[in-house]
C-alpha atoms as a PDB file:
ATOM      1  CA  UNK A   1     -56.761  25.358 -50.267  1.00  0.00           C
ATOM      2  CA  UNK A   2     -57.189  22.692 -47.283  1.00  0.00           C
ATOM      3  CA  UNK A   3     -57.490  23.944 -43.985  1.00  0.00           C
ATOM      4  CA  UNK A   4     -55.154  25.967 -42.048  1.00  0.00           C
ATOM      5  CA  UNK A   5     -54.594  25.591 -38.596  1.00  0.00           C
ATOM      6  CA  UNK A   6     -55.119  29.421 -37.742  1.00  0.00           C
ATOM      7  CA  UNK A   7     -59.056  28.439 -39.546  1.00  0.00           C
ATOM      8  CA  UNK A   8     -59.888  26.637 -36.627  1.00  0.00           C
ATOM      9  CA  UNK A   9     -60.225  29.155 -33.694  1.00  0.00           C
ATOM     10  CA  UNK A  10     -62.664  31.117 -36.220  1.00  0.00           C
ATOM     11  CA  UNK A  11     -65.380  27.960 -36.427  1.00  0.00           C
ATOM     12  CA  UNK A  12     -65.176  27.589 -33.050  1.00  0.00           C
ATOM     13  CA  UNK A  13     -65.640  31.211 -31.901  1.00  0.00           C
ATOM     14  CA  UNK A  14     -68.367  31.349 -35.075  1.00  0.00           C
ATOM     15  CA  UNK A  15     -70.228  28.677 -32.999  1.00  0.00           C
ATOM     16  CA  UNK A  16     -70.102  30.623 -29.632  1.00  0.00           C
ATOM     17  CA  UNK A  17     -71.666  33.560 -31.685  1.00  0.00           C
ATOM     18  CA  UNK A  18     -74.288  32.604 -33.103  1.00  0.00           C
ATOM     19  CA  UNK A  19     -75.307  30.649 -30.050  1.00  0.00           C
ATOM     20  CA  UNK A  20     -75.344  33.856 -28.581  1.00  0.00           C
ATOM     21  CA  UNK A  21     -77.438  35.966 -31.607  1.00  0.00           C
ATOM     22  CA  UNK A  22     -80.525  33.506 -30.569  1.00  0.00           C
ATOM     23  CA  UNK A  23     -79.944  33.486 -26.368  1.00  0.00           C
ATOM     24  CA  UNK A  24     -78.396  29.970 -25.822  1.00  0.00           C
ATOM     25  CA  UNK A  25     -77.190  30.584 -22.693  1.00  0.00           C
ATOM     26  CA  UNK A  26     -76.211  26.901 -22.070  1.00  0.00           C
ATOM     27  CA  UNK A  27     -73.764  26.003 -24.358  1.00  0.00           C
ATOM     28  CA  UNK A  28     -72.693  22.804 -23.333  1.00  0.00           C
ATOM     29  CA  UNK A  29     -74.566  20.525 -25.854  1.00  0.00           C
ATOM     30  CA  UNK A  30     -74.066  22.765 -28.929  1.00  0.00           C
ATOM     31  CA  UNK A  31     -70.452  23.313 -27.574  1.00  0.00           C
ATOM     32  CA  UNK A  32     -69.607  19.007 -26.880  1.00  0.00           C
ATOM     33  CA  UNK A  33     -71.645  17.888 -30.420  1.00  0.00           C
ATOM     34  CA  UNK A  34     -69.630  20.518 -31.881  1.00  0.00           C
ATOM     35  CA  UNK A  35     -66.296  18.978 -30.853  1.00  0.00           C
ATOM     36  CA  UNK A  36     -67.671  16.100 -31.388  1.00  0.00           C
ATOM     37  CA  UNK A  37     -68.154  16.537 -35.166  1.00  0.00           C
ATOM     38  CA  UNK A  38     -64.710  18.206 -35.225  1.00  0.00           C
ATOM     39  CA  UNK A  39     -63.037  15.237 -33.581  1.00  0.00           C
ATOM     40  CA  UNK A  40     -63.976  13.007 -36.694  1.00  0.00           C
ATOM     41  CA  UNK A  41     -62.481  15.290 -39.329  1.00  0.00           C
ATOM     42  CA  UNK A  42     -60.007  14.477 -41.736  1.00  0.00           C
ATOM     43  CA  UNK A  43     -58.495  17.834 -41.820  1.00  0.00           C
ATOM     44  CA  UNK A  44     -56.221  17.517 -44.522  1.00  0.00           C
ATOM     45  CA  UNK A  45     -59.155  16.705 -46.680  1.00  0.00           C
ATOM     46  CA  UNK A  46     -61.385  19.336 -46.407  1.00  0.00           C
ATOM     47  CA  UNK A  47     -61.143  23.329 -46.982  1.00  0.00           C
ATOM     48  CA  UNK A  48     -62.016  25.554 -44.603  1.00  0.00           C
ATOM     49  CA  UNK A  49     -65.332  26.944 -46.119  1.00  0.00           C
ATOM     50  CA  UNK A  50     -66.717  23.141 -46.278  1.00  0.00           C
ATOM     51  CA  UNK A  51     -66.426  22.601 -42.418  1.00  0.00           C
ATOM     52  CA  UNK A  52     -67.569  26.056 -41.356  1.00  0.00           C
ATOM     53  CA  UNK A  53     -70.386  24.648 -43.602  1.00  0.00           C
ATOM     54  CA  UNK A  54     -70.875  21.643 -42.317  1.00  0.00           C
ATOM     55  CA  UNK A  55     -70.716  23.073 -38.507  1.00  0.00           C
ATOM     56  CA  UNK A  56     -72.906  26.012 -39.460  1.00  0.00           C
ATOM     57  CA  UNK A  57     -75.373  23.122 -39.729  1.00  0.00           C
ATOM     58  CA  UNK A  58     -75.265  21.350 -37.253  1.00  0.00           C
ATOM     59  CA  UNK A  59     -75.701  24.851 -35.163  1.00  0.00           C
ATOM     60  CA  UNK A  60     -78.955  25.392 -37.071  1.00  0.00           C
ATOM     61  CA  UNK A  61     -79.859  21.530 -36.052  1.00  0.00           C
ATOM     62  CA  UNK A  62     -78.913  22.317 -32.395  1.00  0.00           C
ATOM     63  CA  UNK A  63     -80.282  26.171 -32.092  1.00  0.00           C
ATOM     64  CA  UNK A  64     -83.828  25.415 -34.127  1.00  0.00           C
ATOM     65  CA  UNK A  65     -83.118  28.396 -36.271  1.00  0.00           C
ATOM     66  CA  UNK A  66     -82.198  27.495 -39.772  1.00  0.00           C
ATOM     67  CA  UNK A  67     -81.550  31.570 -40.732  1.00  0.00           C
ATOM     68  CA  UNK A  68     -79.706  32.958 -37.545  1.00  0.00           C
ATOM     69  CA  UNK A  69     -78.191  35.737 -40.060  1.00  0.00           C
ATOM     70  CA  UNK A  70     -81.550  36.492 -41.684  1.00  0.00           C
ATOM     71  CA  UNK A  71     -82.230  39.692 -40.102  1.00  0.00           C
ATOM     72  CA  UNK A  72     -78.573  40.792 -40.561  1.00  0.00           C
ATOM     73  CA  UNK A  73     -78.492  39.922 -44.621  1.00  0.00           C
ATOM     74  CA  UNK A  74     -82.134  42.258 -44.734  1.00  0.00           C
ATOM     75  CA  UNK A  75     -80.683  45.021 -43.195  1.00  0.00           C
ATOM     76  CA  UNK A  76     -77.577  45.223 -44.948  1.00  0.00           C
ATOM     77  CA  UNK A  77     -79.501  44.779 -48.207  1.00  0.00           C
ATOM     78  CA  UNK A  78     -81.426  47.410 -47.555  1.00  0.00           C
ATOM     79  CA  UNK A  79     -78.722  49.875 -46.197  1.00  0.00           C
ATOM     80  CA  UNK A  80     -76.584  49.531 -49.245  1.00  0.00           C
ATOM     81  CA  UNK A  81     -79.880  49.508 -51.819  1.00  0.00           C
ATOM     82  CA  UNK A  82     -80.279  52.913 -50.301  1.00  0.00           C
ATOM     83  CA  UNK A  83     -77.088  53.931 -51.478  1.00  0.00           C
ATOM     84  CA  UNK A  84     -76.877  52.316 -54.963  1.00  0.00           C
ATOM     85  CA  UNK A  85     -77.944  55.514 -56.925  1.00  0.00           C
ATOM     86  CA  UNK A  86     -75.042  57.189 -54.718  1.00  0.00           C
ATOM     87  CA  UNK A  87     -72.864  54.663 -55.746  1.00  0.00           C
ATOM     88  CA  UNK A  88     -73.597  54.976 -59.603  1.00  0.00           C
ATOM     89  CA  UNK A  89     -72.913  58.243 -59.666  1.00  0.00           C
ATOM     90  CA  UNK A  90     -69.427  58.251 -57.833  1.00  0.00           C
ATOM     91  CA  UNK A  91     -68.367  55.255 -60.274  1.00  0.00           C
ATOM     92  CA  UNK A  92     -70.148  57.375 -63.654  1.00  0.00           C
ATOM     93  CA  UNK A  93     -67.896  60.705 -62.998  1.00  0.00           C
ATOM     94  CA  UNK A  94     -64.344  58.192 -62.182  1.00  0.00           C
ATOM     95  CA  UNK A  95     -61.543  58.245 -64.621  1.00  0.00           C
ATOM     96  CA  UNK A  96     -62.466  54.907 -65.802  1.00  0.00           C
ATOM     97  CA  UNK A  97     -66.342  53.612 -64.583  1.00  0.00           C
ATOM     98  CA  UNK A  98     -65.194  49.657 -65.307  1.00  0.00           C
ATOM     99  CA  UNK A  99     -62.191  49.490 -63.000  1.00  0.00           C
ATOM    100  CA  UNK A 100     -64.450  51.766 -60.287  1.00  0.00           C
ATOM    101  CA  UNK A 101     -67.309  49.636 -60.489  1.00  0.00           C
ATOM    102  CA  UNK A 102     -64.838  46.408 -59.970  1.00  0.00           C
ATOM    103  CA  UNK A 103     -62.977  48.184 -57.460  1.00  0.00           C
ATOM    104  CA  UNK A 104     -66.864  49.286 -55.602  1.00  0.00           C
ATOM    105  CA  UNK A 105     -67.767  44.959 -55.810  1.00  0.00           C
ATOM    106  CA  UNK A 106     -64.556  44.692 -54.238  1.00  0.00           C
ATOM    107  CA  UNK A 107     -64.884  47.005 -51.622  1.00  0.00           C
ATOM    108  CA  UNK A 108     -68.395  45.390 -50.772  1.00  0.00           C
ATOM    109  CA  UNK A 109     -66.399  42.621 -49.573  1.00  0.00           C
ATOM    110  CA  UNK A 110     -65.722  44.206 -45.878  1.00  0.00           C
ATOM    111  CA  UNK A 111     -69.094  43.017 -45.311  1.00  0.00           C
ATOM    112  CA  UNK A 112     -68.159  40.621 -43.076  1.00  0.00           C
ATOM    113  CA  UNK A 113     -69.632  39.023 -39.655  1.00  0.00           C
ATOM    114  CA  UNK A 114     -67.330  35.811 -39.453  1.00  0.00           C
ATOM    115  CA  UNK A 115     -65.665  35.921 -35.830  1.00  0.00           C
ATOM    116  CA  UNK A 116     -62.381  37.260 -36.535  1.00  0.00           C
ATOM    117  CA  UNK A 117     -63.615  40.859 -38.256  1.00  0.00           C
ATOM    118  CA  UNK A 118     -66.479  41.442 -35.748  1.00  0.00           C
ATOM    119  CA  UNK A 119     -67.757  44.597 -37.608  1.00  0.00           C
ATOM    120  CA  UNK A 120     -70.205  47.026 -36.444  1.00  0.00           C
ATOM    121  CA  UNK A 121     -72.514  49.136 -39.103  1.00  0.00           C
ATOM    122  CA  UNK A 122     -70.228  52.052 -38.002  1.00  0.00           C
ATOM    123  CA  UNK A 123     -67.424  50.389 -38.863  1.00  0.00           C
ATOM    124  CA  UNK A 124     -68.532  49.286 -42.308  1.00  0.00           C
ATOM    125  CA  UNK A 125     -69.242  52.449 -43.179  1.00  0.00           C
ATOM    126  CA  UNK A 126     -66.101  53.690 -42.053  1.00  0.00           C
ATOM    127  CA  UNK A 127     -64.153  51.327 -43.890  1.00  0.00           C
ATOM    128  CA  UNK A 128     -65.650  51.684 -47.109  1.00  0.00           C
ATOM    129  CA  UNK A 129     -64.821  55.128 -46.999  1.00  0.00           C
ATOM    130  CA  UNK A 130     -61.180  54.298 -46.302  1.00  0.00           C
ATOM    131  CA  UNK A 131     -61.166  52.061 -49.098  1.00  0.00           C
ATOM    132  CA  UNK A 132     -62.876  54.190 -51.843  1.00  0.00           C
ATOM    133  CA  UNK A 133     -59.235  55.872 -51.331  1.00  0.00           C
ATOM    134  CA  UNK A 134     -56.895  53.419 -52.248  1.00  0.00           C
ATOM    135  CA  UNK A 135     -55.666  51.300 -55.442  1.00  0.00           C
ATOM    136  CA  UNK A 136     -55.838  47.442 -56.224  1.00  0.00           C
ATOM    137  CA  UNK A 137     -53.214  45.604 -54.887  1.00  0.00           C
ATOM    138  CA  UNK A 138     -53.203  43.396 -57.811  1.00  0.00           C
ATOM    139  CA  UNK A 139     -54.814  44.203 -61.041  1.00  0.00           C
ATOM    140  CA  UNK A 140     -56.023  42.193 -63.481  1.00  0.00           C
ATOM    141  CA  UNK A 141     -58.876  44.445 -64.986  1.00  0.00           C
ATOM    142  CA  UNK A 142     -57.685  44.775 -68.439  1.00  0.00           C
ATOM    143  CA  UNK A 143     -57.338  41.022 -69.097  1.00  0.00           C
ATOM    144  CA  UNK A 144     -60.897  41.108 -67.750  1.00  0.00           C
ATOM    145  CA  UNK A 145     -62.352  43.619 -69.660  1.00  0.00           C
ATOM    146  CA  UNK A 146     -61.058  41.860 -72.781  1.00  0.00           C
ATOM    147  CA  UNK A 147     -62.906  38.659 -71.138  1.00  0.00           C
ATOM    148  CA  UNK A 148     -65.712  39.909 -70.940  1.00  0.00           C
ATOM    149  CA  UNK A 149     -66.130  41.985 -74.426  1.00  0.00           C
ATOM    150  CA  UNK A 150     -65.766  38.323 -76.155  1.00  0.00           C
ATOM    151  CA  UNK A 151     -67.950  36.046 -73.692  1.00  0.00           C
ATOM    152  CA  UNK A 152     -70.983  34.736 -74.331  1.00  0.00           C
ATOM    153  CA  UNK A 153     -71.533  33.159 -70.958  1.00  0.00           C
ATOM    154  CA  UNK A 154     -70.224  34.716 -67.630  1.00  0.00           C
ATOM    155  CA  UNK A 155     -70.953  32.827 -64.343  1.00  0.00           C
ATOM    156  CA  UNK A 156     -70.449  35.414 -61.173  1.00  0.00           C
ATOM    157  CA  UNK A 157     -70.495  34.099 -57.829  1.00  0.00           C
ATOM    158  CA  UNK A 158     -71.603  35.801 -55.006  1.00  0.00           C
ATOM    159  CA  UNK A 159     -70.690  36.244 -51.517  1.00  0.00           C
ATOM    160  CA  UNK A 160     -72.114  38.574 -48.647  1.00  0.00           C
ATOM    161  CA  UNK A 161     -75.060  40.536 -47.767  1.00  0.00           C
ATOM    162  CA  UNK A 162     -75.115  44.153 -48.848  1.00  0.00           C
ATOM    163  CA  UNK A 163     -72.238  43.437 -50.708  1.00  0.00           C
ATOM    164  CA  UNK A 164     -74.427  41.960 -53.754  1.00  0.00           C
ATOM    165  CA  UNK A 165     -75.771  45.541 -54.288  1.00  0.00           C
ATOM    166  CA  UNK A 166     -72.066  46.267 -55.868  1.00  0.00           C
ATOM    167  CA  UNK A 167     -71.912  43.236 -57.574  1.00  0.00           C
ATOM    168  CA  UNK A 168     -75.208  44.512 -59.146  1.00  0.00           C
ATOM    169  CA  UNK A 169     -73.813  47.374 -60.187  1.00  0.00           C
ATOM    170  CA  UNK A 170     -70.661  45.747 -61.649  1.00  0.00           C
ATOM    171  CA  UNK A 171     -72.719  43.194 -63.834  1.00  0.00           C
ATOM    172  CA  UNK A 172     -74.717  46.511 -65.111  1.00  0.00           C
ATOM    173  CA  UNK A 173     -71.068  47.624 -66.149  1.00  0.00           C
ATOM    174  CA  UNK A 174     -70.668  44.244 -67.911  1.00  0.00           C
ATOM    175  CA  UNK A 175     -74.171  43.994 -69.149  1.00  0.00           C
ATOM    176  CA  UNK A 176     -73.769  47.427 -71.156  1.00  0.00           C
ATOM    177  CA  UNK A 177     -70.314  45.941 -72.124  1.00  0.00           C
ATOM    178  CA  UNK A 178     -71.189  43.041 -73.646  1.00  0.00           C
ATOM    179  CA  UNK A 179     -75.434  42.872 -74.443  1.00  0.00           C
ATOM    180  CA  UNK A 180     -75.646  39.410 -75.806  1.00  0.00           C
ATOM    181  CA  UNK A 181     -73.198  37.698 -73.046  1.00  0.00           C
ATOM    182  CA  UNK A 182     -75.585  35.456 -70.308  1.00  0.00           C
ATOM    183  CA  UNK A 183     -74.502  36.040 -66.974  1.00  0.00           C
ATOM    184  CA  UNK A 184     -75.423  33.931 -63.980  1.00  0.00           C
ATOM    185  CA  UNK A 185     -75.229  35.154 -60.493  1.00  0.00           C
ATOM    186  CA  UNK A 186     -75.024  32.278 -58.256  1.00  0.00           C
ATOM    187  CA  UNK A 187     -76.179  32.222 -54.483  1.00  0.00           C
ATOM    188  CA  UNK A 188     -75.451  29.674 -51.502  1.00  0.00           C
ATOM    189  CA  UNK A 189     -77.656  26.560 -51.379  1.00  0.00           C
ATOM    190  CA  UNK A 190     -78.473  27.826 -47.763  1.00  0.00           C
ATOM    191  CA  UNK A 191     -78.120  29.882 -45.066  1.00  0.00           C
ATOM    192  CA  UNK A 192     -74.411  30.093 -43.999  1.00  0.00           C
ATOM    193  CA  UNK A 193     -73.030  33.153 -41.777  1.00  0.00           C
ATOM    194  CA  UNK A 194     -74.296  36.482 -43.960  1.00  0.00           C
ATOM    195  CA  UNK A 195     -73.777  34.890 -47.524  1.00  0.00           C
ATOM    196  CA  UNK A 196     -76.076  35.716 -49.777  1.00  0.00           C
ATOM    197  CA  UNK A 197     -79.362  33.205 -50.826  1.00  0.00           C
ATOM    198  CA  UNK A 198     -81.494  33.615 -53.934  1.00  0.00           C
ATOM    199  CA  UNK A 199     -83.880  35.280 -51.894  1.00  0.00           C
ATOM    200  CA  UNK A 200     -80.988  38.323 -51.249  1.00  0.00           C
ATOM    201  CA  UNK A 201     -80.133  38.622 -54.286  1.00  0.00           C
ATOM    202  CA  UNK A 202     -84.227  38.756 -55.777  1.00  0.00           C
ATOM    203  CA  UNK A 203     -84.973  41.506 -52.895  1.00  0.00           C
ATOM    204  CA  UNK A 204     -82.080  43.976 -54.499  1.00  0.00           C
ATOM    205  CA  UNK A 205     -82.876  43.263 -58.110  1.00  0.00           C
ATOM    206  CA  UNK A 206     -80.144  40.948 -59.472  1.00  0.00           C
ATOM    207  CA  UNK A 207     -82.681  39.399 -62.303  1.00  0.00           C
ATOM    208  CA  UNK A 208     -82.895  42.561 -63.950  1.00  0.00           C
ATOM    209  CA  UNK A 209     -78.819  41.680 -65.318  1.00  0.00           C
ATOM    210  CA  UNK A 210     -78.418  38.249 -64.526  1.00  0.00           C
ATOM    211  CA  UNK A 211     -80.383  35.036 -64.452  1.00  0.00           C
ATOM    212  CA  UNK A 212     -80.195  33.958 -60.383  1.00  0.00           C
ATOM    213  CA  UNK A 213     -79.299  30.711 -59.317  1.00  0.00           C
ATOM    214  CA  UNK A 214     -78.328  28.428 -56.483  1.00  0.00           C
ATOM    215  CA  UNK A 215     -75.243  26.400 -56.276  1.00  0.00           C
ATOM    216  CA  UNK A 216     -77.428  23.844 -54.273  1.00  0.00           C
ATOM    217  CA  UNK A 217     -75.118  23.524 -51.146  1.00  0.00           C
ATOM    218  CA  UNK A 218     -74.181  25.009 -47.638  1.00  0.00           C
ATOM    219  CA  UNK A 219     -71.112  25.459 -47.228  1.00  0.00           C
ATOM    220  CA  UNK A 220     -69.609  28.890 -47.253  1.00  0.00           C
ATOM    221  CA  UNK A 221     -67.840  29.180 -50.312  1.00  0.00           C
ATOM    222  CA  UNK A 222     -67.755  26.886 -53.729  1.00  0.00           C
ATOM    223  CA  UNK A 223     -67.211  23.612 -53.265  1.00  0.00           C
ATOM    224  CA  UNK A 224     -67.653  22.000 -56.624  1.00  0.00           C
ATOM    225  CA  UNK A 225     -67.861  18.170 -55.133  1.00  0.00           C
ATOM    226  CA  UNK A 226     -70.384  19.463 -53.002  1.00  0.00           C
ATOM    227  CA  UNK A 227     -72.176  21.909 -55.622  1.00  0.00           C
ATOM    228  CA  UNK A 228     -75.888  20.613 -57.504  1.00  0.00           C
ATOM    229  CA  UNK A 229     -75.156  19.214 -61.288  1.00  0.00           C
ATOM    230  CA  UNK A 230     -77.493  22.053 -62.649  1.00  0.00           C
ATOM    231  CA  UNK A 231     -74.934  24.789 -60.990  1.00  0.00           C
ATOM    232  CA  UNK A 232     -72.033  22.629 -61.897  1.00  0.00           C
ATOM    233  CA  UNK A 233     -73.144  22.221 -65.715  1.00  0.00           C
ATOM    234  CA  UNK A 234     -73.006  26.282 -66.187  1.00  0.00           C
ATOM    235  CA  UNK A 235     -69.786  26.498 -64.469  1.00  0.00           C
ATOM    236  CA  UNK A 236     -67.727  24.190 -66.366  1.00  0.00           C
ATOM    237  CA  UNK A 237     -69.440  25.549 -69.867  1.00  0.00           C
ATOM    238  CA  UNK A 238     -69.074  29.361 -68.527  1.00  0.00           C
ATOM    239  CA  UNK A 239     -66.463  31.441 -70.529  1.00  0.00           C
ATOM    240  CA  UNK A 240     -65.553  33.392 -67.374  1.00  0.00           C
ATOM    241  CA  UNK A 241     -66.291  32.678 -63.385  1.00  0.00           C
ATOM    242  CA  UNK A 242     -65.781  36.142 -61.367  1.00  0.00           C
ATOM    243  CA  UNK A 243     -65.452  34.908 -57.804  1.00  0.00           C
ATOM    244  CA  UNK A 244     -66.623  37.006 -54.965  1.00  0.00           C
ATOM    245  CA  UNK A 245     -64.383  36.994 -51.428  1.00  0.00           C
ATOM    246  CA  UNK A 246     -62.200  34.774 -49.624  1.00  0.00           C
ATOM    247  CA  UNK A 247     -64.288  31.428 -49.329  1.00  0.00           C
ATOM    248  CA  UNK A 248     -64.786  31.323 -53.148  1.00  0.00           C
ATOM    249  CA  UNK A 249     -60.348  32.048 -53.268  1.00  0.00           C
ATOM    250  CA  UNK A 250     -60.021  28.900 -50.679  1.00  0.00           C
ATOM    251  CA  UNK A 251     -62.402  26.799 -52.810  1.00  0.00           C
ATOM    252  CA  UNK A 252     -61.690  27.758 -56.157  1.00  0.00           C
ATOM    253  CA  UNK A 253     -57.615  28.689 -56.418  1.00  0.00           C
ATOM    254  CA  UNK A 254     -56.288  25.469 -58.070  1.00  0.00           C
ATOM    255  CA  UNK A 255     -59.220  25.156 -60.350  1.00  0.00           C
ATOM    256  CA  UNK A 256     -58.075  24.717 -64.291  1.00  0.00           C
ATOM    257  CA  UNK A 257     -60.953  27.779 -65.316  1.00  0.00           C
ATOM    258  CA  UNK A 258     -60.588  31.077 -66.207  1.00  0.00           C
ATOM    259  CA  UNK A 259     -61.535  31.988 -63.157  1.00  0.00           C
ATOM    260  CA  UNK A 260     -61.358  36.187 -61.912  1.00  0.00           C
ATOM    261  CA  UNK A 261     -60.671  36.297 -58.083  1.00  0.00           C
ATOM    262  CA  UNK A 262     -62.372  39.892 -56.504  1.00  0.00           C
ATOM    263  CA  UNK A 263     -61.475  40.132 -52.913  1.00  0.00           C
ATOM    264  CA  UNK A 264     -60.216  41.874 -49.931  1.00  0.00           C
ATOM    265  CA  UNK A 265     -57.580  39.979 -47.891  1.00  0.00           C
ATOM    266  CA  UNK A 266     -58.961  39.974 -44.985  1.00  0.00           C
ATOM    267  CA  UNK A 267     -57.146  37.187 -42.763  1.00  0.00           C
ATOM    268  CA  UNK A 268     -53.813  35.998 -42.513  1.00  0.00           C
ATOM    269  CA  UNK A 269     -53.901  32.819 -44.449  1.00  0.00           C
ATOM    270  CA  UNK A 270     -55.368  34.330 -48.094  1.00  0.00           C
ATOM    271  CA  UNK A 271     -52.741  37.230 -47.343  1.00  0.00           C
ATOM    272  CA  UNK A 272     -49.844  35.168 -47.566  1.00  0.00           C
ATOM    273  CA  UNK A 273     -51.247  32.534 -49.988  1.00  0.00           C
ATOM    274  CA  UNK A 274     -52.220  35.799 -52.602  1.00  0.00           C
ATOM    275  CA  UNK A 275     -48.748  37.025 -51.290  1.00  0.00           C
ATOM    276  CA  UNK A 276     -49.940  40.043 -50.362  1.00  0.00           C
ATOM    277  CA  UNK A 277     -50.664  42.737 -46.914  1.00  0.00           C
ATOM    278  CA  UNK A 278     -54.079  42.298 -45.280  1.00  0.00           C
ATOM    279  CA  UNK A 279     -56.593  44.255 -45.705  1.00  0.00           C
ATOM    280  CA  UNK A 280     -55.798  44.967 -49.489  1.00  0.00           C
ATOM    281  CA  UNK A 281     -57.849  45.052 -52.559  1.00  0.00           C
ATOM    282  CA  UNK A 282     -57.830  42.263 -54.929  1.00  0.00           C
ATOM    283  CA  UNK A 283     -58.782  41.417 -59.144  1.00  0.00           C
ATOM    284  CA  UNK A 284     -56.434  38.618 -60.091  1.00  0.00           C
ATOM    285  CA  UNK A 285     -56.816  35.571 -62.748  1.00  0.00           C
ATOM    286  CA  UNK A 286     -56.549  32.254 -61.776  1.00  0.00           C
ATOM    287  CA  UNK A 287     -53.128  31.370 -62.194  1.00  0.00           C
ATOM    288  CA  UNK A 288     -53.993  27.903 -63.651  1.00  0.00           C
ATOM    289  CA  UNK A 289     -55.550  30.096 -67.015  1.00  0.00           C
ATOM    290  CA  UNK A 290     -52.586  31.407 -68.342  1.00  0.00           C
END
């Protein structure tokens, strides 16, 4: 997906935040090389995740903090490896622990501090509750179920803090599924908002299910021009990609791979590309697959 126009309020207010989160209280500099940078953009070239990238660092250039989000992605880690056990048990005693578990990564996806959602702990917590209520919008769990029971390589791609503590769980689900398969659980190159680096996903125990790795780049979602050959060589040779959240969606839609999309719609623009309400619950297959 290139970018929208309704992406472009978002980077800039995602500037003015994080400026605030380490007290610059002159924003003129950060605020004119900003525009700057924005004024030489070729916009119908480029996807939204690759320019919040690319502006996320020049903010860490012009702030002097290269992990703004650091504290945030440690305390949201730890909050929700708290609650893992909790977690297991709730999906164990559901009608069907594979679609619970999917539906549990999913939900981890409110875990979002991009402009537009704004959340508060409180309110994470609240809507997770909300959500353990409801039903996929779109579900494409059986056709990934029988994915996964006949893969022998399964590359998973992560998004958010706090939210990788359900995507631990899920690859558990997988790992009993399927013994022999290899999965890969792939992190951002470097920090970007609250998405999750190598070091996240070490600190909640990722390796003991999946071999970690690093897609080599900043931006905020999966930009495969953009992504390091070693990352690149397991995702074209992977039997499966499962996709975490809405920057992976942007980056990844029109790819020709059999590609799992698990996401809440959570602006706008993915709404109405997915065809869907905000705010809903999403497992679909890449259209390009079937």
């Amino acid at each position: 997906m290139k970018l929208q126009e309704k992406c472009i309020p978002c980077i800039v207010n995602q500037t003015i935040k994080v400026a605030n989160m380490v007290g610059i209280e002159d924003k003129n500099d950060l605020l004119r090389e900003m525009f700057c940078y924005l004024s030489g953009v070729d916009f119908s070239k480029i996807s939204s995740p690759e320019l919040i990238g690319e502006n996320f660092s020049v903010l860490k250039r012009i702030t002097g903090n290269d992990d703004p989000y650091k504290e945030t992605r440690e305390k949201y880690n730890r909050m929700f490896l708290e609650k893992i056990d909790a977690f297991e048990e709730e999906i164990a005693t559901s009608e069907d622990d594979f679609v619970e578990a999917v539906k549990y990564a999913i939900i981890g996806n409110v875990i979002d501090f991009n402009p537009i959602h704004e959340l508060t702990e409180s309110d994470v917590k609240e809507k997770f509750e909300l959500l353990k209520k409801e039903e996929l919008e779109i579900d494409d769990t059986l056709e990934l179920r029988a994915d996964i029971d006949c893969a022998r390589s399964i590359l998973y791609l992560g998004d958010n803090c706090g939210e990788i503590c359900l995507d631990k769980i899920l690859i558990k689900k997988i790992k009993e599924r399927n013994p022999a398969c290899q999965i890969y659980f792939a992190t951002r190159g470097a920090a970007v908002v609250n998405d999750s680096l190598e070091e996240d996903a070490y600190s909640v125990g990722m390796d003991e299910y999946a071999k970690i790795i690093s897609n080599g780049d900043c931006s905020l979602g999966t930009v495969l021009t953009r992504t390091s050959d070693e990352f690149n060589e397991i995702y074209y040779n992977a039997d499966i990609i499962i996709a975490k959240g809405q920057a992976n969606y942007e980056c990844l839609s029109n790819e020709k791979q059999n590609i799992y999309f698990l996401l809440m719609t959570k602006c706008d623009v993915i709404a109405k590309s997915i065809s869907v309400p905000e705010m809903k619950m999403i497992c679909k297959k890449s259209i390009e697959w079937e």
